[in-house]
Protein backbone atom coordinates (compact mmCIF):
# COMPACT_ATOMS: atom_id res chain seq x y z
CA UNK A 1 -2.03 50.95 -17.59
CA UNK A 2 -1.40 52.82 -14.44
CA UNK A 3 0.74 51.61 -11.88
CA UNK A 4 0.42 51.25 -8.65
CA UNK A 5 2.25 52.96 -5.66
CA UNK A 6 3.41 50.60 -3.32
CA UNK A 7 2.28 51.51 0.27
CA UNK A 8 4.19 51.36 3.55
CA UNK A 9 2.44 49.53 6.83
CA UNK A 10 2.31 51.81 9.36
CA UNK A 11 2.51 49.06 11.64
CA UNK A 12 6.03 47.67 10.57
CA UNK A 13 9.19 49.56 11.53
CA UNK A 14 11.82 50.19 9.22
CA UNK A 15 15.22 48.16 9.22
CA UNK A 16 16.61 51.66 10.44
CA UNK A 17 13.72 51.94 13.13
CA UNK A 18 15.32 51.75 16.56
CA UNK A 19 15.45 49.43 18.40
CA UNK A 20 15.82 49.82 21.30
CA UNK A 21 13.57 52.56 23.73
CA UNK A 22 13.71 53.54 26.93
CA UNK A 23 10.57 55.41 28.42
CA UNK A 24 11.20 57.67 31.47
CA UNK A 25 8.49 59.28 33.45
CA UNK A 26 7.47 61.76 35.63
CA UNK A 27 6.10 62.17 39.24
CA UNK A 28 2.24 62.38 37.31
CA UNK A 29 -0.14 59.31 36.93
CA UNK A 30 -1.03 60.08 33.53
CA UNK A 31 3.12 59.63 32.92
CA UNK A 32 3.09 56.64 34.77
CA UNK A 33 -0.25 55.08 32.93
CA UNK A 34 1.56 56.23 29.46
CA UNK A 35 4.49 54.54 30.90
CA UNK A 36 2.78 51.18 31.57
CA UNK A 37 0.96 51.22 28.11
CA UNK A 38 4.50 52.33 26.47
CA UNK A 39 6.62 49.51 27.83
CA UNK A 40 3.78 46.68 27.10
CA UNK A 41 3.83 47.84 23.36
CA UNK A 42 7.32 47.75 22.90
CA UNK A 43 9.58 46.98 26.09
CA UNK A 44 11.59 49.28 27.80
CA UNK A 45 15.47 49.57 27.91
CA UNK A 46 17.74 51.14 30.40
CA UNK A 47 18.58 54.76 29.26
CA UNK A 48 22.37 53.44 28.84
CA UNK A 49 21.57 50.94 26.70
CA UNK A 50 19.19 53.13 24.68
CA UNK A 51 18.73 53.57 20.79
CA UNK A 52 15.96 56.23 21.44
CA UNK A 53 14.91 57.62 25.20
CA UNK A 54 11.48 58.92 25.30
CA UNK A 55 9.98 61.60 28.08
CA UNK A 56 6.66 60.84 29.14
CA UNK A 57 5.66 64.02 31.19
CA UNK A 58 5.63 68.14 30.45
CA UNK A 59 8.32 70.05 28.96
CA UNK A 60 10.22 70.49 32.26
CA UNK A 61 10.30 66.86 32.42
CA UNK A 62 11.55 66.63 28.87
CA UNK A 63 14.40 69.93 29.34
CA UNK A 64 15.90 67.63 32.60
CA UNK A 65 15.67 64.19 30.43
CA UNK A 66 17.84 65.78 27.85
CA UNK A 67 20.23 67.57 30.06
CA UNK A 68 20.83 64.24 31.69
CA UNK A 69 21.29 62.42 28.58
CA UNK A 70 23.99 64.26 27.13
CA UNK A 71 25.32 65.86 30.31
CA UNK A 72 25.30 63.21 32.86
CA UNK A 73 23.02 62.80 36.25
């Protein structure tokens, strides 16, 4: 008898998933729309208080989010 693999849901997180997310955005509308949609799926943290910080706009946008999260405003 063959056995079954036992499948993962993509729609549960893992107990290591994090928790908490803060979405930052840039200057664009499409940021700020991808913001919106973001935040309604699964809230939105202060980047302090953040497990995870995710950069909605280009890769400028991205190079400054990182600088500021582990150097400081």
């Amino acid at each position: 008898m063959a056995s079954k693999k036992p499948t993962k849901s993509p729609a549960r997180p893992s107990s290591r998933a994090a928790q908490r997310i803060a979405f930052v955005a840039s200057d664009t509308a499409p940021a700020h729309k991808a913001l919106k949609a973001c935040t309604r799926l699964y809230g939105n943290v202060d980047v302090s208080r953040a497990d995870m910080i995710v950069a909605l706009g280009g890769d400028g946008f991205m190079l400054r989010t990182l600088h500021a999260a582990f150097d400081g405003p």
